[in-house]
C-alpha atoms as a PDB file:
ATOM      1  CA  UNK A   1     107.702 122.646  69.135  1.00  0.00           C
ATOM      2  CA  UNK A   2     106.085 123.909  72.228  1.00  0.00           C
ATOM      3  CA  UNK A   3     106.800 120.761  74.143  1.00  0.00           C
ATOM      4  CA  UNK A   4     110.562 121.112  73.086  1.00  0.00           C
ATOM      5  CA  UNK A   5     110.731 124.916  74.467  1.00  0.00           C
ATOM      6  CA  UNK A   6     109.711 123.970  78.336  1.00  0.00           C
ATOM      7  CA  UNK A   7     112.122 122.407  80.604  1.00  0.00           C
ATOM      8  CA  UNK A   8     108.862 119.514  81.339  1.00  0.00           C
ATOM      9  CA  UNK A   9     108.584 119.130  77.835  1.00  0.00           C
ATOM     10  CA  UNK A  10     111.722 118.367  76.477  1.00  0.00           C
ATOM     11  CA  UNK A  11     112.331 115.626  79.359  1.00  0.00           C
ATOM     12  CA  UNK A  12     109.129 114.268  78.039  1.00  0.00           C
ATOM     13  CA  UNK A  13     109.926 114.179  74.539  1.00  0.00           C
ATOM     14  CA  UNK A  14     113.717 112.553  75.192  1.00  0.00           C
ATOM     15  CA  UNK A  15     111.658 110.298  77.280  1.00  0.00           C
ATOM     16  CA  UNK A  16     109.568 108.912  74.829  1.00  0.00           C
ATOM     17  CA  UNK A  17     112.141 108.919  72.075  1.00  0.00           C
ATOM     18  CA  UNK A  18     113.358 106.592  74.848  1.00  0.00           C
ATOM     19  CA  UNK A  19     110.036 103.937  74.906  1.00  0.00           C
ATOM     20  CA  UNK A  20     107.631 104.426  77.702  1.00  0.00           C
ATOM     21  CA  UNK A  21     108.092 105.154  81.196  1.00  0.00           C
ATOM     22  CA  UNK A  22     107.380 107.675  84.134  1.00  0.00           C
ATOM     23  CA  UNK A  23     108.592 111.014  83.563  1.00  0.00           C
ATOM     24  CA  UNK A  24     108.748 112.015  87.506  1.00  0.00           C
ATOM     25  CA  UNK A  25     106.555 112.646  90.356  1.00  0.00           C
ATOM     26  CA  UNK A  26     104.808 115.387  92.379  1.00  0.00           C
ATOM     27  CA  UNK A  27     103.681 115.868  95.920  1.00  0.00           C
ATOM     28  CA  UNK A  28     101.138 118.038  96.980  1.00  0.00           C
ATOM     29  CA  UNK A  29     101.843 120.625  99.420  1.00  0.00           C
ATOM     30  CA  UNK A  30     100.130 123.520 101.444  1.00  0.00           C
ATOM     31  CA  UNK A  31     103.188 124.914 102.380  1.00  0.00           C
ATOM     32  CA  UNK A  32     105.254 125.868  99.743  1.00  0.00           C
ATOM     33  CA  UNK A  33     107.075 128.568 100.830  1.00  0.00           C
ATOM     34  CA  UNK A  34     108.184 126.765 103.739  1.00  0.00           C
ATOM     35  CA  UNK A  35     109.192 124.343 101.381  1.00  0.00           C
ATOM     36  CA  UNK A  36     111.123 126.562  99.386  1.00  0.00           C
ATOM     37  CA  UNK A  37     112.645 128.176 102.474  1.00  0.00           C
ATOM     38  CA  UNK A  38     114.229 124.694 103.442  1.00  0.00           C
ATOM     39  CA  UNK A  39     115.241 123.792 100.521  1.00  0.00           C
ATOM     40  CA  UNK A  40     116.339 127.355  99.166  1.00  0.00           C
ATOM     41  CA  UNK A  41     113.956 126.919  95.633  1.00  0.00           C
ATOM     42  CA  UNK A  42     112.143 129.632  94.393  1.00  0.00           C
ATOM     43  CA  UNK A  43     108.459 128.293  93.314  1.00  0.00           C
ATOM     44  CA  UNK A  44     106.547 129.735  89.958  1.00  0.00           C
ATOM     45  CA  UNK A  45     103.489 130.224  88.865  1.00  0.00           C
ATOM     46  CA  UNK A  46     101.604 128.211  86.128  1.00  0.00           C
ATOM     47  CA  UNK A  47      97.965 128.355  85.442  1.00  0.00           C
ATOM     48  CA  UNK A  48      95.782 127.261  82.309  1.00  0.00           C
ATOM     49  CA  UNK A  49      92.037 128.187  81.613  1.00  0.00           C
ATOM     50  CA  UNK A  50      89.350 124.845  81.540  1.00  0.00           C
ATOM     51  CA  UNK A  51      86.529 124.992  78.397  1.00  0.00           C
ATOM     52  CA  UNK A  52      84.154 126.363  80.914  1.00  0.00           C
ATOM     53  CA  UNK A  53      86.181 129.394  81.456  1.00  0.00           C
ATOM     54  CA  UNK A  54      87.697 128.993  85.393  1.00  0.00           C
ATOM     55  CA  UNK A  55      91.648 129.589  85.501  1.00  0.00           C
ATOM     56  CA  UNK A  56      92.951 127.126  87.743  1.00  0.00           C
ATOM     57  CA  UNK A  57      96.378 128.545  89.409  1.00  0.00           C
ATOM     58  CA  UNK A  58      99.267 126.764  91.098  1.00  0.00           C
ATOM     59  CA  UNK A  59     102.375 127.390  92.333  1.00  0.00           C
ATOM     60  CA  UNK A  60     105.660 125.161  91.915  1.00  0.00           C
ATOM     61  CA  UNK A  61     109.320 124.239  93.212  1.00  0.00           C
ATOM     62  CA  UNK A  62     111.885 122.369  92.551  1.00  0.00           C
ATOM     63  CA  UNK A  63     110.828 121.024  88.542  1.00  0.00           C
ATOM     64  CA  UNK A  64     114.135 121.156  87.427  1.00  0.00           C
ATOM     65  CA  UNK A  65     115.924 119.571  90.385  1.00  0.00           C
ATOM     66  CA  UNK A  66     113.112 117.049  89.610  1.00  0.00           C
ATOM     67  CA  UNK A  67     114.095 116.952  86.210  1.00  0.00           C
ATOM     68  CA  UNK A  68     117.866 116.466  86.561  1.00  0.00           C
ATOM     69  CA  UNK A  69     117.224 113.703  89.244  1.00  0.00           C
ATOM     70  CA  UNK A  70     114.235 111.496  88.444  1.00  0.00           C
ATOM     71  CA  UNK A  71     114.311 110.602  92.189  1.00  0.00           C
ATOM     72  CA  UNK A  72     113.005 113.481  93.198  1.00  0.00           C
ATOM     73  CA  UNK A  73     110.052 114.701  92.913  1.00  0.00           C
ATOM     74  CA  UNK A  74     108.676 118.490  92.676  1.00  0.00           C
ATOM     75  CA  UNK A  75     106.263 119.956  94.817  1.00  0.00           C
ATOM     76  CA  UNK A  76     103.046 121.832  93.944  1.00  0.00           C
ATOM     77  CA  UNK A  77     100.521 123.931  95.907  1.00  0.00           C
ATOM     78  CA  UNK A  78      97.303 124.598  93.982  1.00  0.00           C
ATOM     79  CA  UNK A  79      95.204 128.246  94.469  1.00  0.00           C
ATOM     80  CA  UNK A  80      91.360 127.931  94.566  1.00  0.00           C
ATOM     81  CA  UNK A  81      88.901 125.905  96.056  1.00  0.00           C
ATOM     82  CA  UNK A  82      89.464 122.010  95.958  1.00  0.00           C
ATOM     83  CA  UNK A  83      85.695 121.483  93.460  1.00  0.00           C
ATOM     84  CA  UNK A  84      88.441 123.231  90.779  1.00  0.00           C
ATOM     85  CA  UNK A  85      91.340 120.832  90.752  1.00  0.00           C
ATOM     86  CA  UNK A  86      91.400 119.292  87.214  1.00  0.00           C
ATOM     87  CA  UNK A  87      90.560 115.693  88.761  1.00  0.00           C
ATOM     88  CA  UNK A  88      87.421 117.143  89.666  1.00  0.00           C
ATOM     89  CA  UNK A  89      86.328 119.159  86.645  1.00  0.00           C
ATOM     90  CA  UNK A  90      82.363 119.980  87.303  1.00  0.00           C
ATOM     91  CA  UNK A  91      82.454 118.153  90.373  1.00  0.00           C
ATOM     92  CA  UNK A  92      83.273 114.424  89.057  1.00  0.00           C
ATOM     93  CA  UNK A  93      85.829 112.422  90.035  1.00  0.00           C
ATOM     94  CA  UNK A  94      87.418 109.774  87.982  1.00  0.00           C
ATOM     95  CA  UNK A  95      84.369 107.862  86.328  1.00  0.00           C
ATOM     96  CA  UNK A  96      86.217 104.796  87.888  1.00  0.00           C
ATOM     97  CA  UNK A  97      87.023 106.147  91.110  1.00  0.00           C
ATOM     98  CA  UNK A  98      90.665 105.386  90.351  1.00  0.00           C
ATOM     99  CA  UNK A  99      93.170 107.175  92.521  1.00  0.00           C
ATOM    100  CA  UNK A 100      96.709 106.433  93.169  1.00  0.00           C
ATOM    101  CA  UNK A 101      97.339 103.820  95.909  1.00  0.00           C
ATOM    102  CA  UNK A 102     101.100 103.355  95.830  1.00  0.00           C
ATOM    103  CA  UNK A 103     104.316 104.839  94.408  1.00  0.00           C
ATOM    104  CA  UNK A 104     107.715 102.855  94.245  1.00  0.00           C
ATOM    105  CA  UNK A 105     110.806 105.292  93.086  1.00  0.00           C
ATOM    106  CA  UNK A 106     114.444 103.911  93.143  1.00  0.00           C
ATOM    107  CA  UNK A 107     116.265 106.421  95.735  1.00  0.00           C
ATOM    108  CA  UNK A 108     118.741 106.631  98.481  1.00  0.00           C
ATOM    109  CA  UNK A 109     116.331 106.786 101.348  1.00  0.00           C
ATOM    110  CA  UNK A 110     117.877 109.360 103.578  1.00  0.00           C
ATOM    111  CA  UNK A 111     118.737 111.537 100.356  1.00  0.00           C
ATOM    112  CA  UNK A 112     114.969 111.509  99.915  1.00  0.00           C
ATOM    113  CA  UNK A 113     114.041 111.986 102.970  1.00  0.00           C
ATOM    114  CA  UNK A 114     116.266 114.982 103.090  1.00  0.00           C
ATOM    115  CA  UNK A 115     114.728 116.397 100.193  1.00  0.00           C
ATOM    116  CA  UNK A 116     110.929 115.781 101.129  1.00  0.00           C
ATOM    117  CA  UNK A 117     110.550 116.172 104.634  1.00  0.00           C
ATOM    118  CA  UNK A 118     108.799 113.284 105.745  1.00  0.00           C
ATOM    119  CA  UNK A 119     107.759 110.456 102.942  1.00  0.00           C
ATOM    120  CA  UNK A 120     104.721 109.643 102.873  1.00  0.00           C
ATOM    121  CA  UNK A 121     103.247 106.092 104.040  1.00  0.00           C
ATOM    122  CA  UNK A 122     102.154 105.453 100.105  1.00  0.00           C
ATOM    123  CA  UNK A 123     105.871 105.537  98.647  1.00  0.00           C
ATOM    124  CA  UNK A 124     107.793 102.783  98.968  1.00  0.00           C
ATOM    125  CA  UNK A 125     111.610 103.782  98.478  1.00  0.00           C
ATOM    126  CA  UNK A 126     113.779 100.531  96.370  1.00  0.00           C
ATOM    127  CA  UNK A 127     117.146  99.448  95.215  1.00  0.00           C
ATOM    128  CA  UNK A 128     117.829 100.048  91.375  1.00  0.00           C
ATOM    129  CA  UNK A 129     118.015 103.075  88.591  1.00  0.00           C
ATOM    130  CA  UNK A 130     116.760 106.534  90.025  1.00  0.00           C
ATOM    131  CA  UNK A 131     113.215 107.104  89.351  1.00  0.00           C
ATOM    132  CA  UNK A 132     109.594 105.908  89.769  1.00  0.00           C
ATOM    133  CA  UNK A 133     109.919 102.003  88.671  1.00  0.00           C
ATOM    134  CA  UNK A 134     105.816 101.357  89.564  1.00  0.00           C
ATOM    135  CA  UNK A 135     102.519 103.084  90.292  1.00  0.00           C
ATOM    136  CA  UNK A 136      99.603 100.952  92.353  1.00  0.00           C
ATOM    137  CA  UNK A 137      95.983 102.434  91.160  1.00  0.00           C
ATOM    138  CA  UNK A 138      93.404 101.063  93.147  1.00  0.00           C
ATOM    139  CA  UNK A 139      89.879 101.383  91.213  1.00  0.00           C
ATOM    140  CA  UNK A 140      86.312  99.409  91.909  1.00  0.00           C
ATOM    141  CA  UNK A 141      87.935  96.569  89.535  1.00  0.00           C
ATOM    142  CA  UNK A 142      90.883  96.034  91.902  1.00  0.00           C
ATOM    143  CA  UNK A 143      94.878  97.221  92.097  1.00  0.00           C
ATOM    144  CA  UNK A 144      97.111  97.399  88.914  1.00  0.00           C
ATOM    145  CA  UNK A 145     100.402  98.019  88.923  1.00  0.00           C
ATOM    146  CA  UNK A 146     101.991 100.401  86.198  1.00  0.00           C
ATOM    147  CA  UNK A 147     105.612  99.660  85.421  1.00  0.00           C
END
């Protein structure tokens, strides 16, 4: 019921009445407000308290746009000290030391560019449906691709 009341969780339940897949995608940014500026979004606040007690804060743009068209993605800028982000919880990183390596998303490339500035050297724009087709991880046990 909660899920079904947020703009992020709706998408995600339709999605899986739908079978698996990627929702969307996020970049990182410390300039949000210039962000917003160019692209005339407005950016809210969302913030949720880990068991130990520290309220991690963020701010974000452009969800819905994100939402509407799974090509683009929304942009985030966290608050607080980088030890916080969730990914590094007590100071531990993923027990694997898995991190994202790659990002393939079905776009028009200019249309994306457009929309994020510059793309980054780790997204690889493709032909086909609107949307992130594949994830690389890259972990100690090699690179696997998530389709």
């Amino acid at each position: 019921e909660e899920a079904a009341a947020s703009p992020f969780g709706s998408r995600l339940l339709a999605r899986l009445d739908d079978g698996e897949g990627w929702v969307g995608w996020c970049m990182r940014t410390d300039d949000l407000d210039g962000v917003c500026a160019r692209l005339g979004l407005q950016a809210g606040d969302i913030s949720r308290t880990r068991p130990d007690g520290v309220e991690l804060r963020a701010r974000l743009a452009g969800l819905e746009a994100a939402l509407d068209e799974p090509w683009r993605p929304f942009f985030i800028q966290r608050d607080g000290s980088p030890d916080e982000h969730p990914g590094r919880a007590g100071g531990v990183t993923q027990a694997s030391g898995a991190r994202i390596a790659a990002l393939e998303v079905g776009a028009d490339a200019e249309v994306l560019r457009e929309w994020v500035g510059e793309v980054p050297g780790t997204v690889r724009v493709v032909d086909g449906p609107p949307g992130v087709r594949a994830v690389a991880v890259a972990s100690e046990g090699g690179l696997e691709v998530l389709r």
